[in-house]
Protein backbone atom coordinates (compact mmCIF):
# COMPACT_ATOMS: atom_id res chain seq x y z
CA UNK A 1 8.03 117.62 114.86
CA UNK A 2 10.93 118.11 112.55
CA UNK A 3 10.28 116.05 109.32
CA UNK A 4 13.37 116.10 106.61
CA UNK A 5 14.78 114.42 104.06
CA UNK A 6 18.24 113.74 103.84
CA UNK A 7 19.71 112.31 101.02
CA UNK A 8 18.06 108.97 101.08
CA UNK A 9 17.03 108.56 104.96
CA UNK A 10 13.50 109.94 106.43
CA UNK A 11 14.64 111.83 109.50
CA UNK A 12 11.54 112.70 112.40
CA UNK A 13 12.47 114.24 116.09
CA UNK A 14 10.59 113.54 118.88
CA UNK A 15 10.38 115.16 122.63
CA UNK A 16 9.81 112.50 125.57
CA UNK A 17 9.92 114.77 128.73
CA UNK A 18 13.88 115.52 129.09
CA UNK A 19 15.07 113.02 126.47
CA UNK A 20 15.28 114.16 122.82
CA UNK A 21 14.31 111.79 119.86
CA UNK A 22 16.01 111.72 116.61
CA UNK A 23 15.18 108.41 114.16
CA UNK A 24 16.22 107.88 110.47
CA UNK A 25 15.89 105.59 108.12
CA UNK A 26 15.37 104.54 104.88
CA UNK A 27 12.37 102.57 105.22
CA UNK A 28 9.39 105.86 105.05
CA UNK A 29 6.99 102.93 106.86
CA UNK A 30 9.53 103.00 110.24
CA UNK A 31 9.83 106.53 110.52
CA UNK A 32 6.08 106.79 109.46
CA UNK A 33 5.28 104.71 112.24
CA UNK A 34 6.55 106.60 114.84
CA UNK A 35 4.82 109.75 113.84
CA UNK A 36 1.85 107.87 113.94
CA UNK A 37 2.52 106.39 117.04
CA UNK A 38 3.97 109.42 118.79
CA UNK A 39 2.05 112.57 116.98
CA UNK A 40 1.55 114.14 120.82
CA UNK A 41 5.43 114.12 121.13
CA UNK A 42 6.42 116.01 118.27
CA UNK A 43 6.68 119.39 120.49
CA UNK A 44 8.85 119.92 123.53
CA UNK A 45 6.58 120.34 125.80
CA UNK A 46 8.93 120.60 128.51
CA UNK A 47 11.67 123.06 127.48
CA UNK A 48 12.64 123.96 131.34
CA UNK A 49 13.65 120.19 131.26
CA UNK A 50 17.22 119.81 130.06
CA UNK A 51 17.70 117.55 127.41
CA UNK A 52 19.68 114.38 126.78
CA UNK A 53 19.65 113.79 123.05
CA UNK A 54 19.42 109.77 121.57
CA UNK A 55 19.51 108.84 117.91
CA UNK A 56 18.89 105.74 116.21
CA UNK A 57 19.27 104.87 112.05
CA UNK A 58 17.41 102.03 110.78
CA UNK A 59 19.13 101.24 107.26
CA UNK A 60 16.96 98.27 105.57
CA UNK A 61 18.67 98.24 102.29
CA UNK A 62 21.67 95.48 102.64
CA UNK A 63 24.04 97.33 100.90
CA UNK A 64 26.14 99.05 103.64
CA UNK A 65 29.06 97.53 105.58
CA UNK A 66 27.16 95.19 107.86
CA UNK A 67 25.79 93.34 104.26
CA UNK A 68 22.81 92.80 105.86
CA UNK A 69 19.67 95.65 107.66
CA UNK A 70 21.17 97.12 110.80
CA UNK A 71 19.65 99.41 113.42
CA UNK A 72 21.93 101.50 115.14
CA UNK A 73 21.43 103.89 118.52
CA UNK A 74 24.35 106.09 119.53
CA UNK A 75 27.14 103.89 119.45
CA UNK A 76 25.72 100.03 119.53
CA UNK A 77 24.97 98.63 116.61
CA UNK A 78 22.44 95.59 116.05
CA UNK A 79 22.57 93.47 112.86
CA UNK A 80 19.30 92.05 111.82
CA UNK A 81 19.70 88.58 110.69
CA UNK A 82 16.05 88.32 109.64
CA UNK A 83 14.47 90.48 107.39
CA UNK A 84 11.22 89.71 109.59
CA UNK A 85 12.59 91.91 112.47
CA UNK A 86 12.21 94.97 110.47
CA UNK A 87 8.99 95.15 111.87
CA UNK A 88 8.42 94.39 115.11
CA UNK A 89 11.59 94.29 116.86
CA UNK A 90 12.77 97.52 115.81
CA UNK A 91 9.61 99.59 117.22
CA UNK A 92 10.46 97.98 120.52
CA UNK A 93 14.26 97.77 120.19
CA UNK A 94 14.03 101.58 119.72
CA UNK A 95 11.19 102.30 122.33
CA UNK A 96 13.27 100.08 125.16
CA UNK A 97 15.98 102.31 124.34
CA UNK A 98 14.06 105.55 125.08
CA UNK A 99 12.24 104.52 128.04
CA UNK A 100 15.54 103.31 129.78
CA UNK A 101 16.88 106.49 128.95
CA UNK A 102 14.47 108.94 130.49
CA UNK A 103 15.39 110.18 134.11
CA UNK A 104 13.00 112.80 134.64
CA UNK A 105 10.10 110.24 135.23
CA UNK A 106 9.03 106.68 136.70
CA UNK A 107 7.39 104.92 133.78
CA UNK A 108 4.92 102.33 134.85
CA UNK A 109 3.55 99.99 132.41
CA UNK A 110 -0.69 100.80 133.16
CA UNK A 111 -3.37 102.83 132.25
CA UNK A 112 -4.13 106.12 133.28
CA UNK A 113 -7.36 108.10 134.17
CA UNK A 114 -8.62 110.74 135.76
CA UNK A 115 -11.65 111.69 137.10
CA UNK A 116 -12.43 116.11 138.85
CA UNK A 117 -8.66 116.03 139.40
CA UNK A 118 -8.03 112.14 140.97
CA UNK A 119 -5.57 110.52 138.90
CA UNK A 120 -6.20 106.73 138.87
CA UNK A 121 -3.63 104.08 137.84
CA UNK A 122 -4.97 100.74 136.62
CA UNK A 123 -1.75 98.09 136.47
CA UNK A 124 -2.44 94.70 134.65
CA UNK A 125 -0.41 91.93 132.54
CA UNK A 126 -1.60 91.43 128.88
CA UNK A 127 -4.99 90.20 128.53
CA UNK A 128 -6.70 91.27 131.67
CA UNK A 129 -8.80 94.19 130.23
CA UNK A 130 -6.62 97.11 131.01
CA UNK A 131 -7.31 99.41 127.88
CA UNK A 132 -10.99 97.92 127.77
CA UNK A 133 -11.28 98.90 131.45
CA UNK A 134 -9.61 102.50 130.24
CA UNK A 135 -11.95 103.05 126.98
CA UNK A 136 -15.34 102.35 129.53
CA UNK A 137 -14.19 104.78 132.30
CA UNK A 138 -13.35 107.30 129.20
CA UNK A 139 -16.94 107.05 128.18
CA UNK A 140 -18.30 107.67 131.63
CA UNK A 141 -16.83 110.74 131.85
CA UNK A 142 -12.97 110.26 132.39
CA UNK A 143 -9.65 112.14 131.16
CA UNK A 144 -7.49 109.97 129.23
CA UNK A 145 -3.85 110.20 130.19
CA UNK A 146 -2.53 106.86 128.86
CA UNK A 147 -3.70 103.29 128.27
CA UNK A 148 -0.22 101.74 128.36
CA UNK A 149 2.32 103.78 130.12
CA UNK A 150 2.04 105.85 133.61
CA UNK A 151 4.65 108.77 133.93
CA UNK A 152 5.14 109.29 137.60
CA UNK A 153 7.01 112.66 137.83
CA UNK A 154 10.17 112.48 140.00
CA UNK A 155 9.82 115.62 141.58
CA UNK A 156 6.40 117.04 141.75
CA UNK A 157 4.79 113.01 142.55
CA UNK A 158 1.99 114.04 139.53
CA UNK A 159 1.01 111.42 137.04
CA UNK A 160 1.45 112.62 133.62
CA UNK A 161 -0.25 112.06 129.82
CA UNK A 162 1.78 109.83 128.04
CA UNK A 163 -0.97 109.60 125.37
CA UNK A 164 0.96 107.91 122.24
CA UNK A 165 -1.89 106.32 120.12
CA UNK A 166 -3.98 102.99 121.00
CA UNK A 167 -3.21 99.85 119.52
CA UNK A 168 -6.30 98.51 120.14
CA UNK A 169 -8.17 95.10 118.30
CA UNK A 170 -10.87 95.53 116.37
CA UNK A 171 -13.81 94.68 118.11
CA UNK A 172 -12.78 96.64 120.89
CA UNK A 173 -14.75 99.92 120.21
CA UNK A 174 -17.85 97.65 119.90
CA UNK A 175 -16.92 95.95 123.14
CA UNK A 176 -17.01 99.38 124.96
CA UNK A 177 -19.75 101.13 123.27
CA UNK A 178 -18.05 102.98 120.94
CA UNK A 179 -19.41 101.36 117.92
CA UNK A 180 -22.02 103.88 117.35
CA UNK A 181 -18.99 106.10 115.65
CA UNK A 182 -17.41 105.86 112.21
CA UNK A 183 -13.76 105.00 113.76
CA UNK A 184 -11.23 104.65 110.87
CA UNK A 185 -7.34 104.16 111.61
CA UNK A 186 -4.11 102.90 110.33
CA UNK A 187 -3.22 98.78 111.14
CA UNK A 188 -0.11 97.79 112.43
CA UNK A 189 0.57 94.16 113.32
CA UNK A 190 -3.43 93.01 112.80
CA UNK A 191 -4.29 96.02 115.61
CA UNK A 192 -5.68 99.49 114.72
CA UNK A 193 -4.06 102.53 115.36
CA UNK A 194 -5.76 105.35 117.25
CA UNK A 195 -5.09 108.72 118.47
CA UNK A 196 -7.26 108.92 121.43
CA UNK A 197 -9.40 112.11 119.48
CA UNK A 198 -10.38 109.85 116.94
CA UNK A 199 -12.52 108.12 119.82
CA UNK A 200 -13.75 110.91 121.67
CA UNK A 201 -12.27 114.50 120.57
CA UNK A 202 -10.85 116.12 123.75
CA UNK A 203 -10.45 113.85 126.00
CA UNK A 204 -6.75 113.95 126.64
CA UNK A 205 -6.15 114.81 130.61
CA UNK A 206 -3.08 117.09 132.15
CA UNK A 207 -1.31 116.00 134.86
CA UNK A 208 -2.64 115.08 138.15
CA UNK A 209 -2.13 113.71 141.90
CA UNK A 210 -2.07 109.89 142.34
CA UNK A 211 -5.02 109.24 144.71
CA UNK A 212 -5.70 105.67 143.28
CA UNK A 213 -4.08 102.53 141.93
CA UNK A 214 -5.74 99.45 140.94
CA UNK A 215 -4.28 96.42 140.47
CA UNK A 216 -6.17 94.31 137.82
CA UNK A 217 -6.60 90.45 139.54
CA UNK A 218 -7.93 87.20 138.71
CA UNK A 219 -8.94 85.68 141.56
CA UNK A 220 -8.83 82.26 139.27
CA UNK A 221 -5.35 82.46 138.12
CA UNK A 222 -3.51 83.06 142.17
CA UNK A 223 -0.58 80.53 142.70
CA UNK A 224 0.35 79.02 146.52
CA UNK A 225 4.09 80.05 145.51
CA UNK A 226 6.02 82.70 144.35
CA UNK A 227 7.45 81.54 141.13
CA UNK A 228 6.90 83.49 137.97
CA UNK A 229 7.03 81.49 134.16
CA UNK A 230 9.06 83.71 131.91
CA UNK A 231 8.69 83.27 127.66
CA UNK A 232 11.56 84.44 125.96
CA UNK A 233 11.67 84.85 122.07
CA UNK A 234 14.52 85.26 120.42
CA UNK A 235 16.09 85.40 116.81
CA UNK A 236 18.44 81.85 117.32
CA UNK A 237 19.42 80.29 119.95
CA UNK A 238 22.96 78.39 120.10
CA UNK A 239 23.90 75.33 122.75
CA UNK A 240 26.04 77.06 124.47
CA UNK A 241 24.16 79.74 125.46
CA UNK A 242 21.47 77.55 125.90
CA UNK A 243 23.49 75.44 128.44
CA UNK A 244 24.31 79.02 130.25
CA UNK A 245 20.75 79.47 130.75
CA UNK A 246 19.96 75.79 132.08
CA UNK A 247 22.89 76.35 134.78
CA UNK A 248 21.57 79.84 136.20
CA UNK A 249 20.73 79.76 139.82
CA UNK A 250 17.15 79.79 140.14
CA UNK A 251 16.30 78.42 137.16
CA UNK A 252 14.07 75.85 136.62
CA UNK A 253 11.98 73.66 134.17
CA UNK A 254 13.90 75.53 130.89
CA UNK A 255 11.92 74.33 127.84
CA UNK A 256 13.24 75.57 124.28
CA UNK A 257 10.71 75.31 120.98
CA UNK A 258 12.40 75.37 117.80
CA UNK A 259 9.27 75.04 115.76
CA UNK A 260 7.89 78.22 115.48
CA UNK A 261 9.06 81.17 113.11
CA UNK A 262 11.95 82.08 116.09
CA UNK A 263 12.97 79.93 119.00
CA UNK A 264 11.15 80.12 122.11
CA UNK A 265 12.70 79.65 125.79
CA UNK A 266 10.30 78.68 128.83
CA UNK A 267 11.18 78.53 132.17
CA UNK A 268 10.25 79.46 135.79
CA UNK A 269 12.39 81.29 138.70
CA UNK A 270 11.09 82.29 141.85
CA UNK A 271 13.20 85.70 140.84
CA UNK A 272 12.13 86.82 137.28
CA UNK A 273 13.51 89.81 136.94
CA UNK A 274 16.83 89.32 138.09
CA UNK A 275 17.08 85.73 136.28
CA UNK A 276 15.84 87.85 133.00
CA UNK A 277 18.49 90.62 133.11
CA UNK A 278 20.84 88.09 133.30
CA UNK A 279 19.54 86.16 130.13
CA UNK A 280 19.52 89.67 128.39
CA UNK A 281 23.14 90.50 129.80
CA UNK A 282 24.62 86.18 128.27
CA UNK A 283 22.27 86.61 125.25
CA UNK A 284 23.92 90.46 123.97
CA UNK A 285 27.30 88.90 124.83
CA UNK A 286 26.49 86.11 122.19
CA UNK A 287 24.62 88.38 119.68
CA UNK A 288 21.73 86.63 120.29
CA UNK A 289 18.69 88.96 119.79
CA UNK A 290 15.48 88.95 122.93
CA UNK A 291 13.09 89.97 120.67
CA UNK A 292 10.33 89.66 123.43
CA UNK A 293 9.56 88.83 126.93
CA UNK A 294 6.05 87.31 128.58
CA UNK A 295 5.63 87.42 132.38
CA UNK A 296 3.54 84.75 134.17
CA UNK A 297 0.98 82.26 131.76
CA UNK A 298 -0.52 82.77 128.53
CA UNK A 299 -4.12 82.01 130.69
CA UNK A 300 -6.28 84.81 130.80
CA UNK A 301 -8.99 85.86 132.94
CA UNK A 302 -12.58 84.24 131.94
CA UNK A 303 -13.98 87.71 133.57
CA UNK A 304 -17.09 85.91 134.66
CA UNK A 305 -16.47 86.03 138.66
CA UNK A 306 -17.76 88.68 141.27
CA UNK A 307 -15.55 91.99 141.01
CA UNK A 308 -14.80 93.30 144.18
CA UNK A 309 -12.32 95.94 145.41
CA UNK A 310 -9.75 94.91 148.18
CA UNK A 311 -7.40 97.51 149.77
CA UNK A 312 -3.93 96.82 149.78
CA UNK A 313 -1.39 98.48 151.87
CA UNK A 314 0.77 101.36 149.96
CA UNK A 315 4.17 99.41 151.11
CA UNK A 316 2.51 96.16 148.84
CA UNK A 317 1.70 98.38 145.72
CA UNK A 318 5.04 99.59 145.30
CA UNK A 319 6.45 96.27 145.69
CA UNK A 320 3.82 95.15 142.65
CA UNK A 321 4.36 98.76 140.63
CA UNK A 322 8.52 97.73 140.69
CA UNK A 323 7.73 94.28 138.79
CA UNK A 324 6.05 96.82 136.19
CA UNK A 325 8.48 99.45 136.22
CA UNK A 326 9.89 99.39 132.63
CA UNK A 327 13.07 101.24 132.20
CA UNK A 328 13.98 97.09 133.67
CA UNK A 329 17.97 96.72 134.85
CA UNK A 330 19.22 99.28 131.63
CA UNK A 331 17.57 102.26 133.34
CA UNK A 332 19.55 105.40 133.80
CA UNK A 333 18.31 106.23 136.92
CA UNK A 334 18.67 102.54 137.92
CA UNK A 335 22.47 102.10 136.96
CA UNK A 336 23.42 105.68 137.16
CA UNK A 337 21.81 107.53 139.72
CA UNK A 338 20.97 104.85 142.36
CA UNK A 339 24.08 102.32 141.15
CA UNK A 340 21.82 99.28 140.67
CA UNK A 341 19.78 99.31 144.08
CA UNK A 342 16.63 98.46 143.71
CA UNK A 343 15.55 99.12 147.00
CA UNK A 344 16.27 103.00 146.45
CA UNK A 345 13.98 102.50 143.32
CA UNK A 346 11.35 101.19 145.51
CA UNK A 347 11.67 103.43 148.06
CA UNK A 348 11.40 106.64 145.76
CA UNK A 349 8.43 104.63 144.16
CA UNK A 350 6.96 104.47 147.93
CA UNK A 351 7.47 107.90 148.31
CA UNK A 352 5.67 109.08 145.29
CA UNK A 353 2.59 107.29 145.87
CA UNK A 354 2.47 107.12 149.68
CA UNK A 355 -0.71 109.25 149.63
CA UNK A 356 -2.34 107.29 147.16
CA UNK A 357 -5.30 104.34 147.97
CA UNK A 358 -4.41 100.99 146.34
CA UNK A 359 -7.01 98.40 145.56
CA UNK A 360 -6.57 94.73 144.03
CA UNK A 361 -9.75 94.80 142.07
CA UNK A 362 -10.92 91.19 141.17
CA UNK A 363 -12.20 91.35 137.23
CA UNK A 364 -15.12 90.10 136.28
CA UNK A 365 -17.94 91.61 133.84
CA UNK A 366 -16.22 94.90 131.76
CA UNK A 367 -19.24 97.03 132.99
CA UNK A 368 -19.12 95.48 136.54
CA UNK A 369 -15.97 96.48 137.07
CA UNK A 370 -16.72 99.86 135.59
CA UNK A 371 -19.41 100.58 138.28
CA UNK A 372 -17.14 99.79 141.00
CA UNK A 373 -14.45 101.81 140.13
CA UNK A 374 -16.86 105.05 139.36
CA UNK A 375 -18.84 104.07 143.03
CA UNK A 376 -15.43 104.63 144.95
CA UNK A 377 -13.86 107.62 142.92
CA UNK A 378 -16.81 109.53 141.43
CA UNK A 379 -19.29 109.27 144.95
């Protein structure tokens, strides 16, 4: 990792597979952040790769031209009407930005294990035990590759570690066993932050074949249709865009909450992820910031049911694996290389795992689910 000072801006460089990282500021707690976050990415681990090169500058101080904080990466420019963003919004502003940007790999958002060279995916939403599910397999004797992001490589088909550092709650550890350790870390946003060593020294994987994927499902929470609710925050909201949202095709029920700290838009479409690009694309024409996005309902699983492993054709997964794909309508390989089809994203997504065996697994009990998972991979 480069580290400098220049002038008055913090500058670190970072190495995600062929895309190169360079973030300044002159906030020390940003830029610290990332090294935190990212330590594993400050060497290039892939020099045969070639590089595309991104660079963002956070300035927080108002006095520049903009009067106000302004993050800028490569040649757009986003003013920061709220001192509150400073935070949150820019860690994810600038992390969408690199993910979209990275063409060497698929990035899934799930957690990744491995087990005597079987690379396991485990997809979930929020809330449905994902990195708790990760941390338990860990302790029974699994690599850890990731516990929020799969890297499907492009060309070989291999899962790869994308191990940037847990942001985990606090009772977690206790919740998986872990508790017996003096674990320490850094809090961010009322989580901890942990570099997977810190919970069990060596444990980081290499890359591997894709021989399972689990899909994380509560049995209690499946609909009769196939409408998704979508949550948007954002940093104001204005009638007229508001109106533009209202009149989308396949929009329906759009609630807006003005009481919070930022507005809040609810709504259901029976096509999310198209409606939500489109949001995105009306909301950056009116400098209206998304700050963040929930898919489906707040409801989470009561994980008190049976778990049970059903097997779901390959042709299904990759149709459940695109709704979690997250380089999302800006990706590069989306727009550039396949000129917005989707269905040449899904069927290079088909291709990559079409050897793999894909399970809904119904959660219930943490160590339940545990001992099914270990019963079918580890026998």
């Amino acid at each position: 990792m480069e580290l400098l000072q220049k002038s008055s801006l913090l500058v670190v460089k970072l190495y995600f597979f062929d895309l190169e990282v360079t973030i300044s500021s002159d906030s020390h707690e940003f830029v610290d952040l990332f090294t935190k976050m990212y330590r594993r990415f400050r060497k290039n681990e892939f020099p045969s790769l070639a590089k595309s090169q991104i660079e963002f500058s956070l300035i927080t101080h108002p006095d520049n031209p903009f009067g106000k904080p302004v993050l800028m990466c490569n040649d757009e420019i986003w003013p920061l009407n709220n001192s509150k963003l400073l935070e949150g919004f820019t860690y994810e502003c600038v992390l969408m930005s690199i993910i979209t940007r990275i063409k060497s790999h698929l990035l899934i958002h799930a957690g990744v294990v491995s087990f005597n060279n079987h690379g396991v995916l485990i997809v979930a939403d929020g809330g449905h035990g994902k990195t708790t599910l990760v941390l338990t397999l860990l302790k029974r004797g699994f690599r850890f590759l990731s516990d929020e992001m799969a890297a499907l490589g492009r060309h070989d088909h291999l899962v790869y570690p994308f191990p940037r550092s847990l942001r985990i709650r606090k009772d977690t550890l206790s919740l998986v066993g872990f508790s017996d350790k003096n674990i320490s870390g850094d809090e961010w946003l009322d989580k901890l932050l942990l570099d997977i060593d810190k919970i069990q020294t060596g444990s980081v994987g290499t890359k591997t074949s894709i021989d399972y994927i689990l899909f994380l499902h509560d049995q209690n929470g499946v609909t009769q249709n196939n409408e998704q609710d979508l949550t948007i925050f954002v940093d104001q909201m204005h009638d007229g865009v508001l109106r533009i949202i209202k009149n989308m095709k396949g929009v329906k029920n759009v609630r807006i909450n003005t009481n919070s700290e930022f507005p809040v838009i609810r709504l259901c479409s029976d096509k999310a992820n198209k409606v939500l690009s489109e949001i995105e694309a009306v909301c950056a024409e009116h400098k209206v910031l998304v700050l963040d996005v929930l898919k489906g309902t707040e409801r989470q699983p009561l994980f008190d049911g049976n778990p049970t492993l059903h097997p779901i054709p390959v042709s299904q997964a990759a149709v459940e694996l695109l709704g979690n794909y997250q380089g999302s309508y800006k990706s590069k390989i989306l727009q550039e290389e396949f000129k917005g089809s989707s269905v040449r994203l899904f069927m290079e997504l088909s291709n990559i795992i079409a050897q793999a065996k894909c399970y809904h697994l119904t959660v219930g009990p943490l160590q339940e689910m545990a001992d099914l998972v270990c019963t079918k991979i580890c026998s």
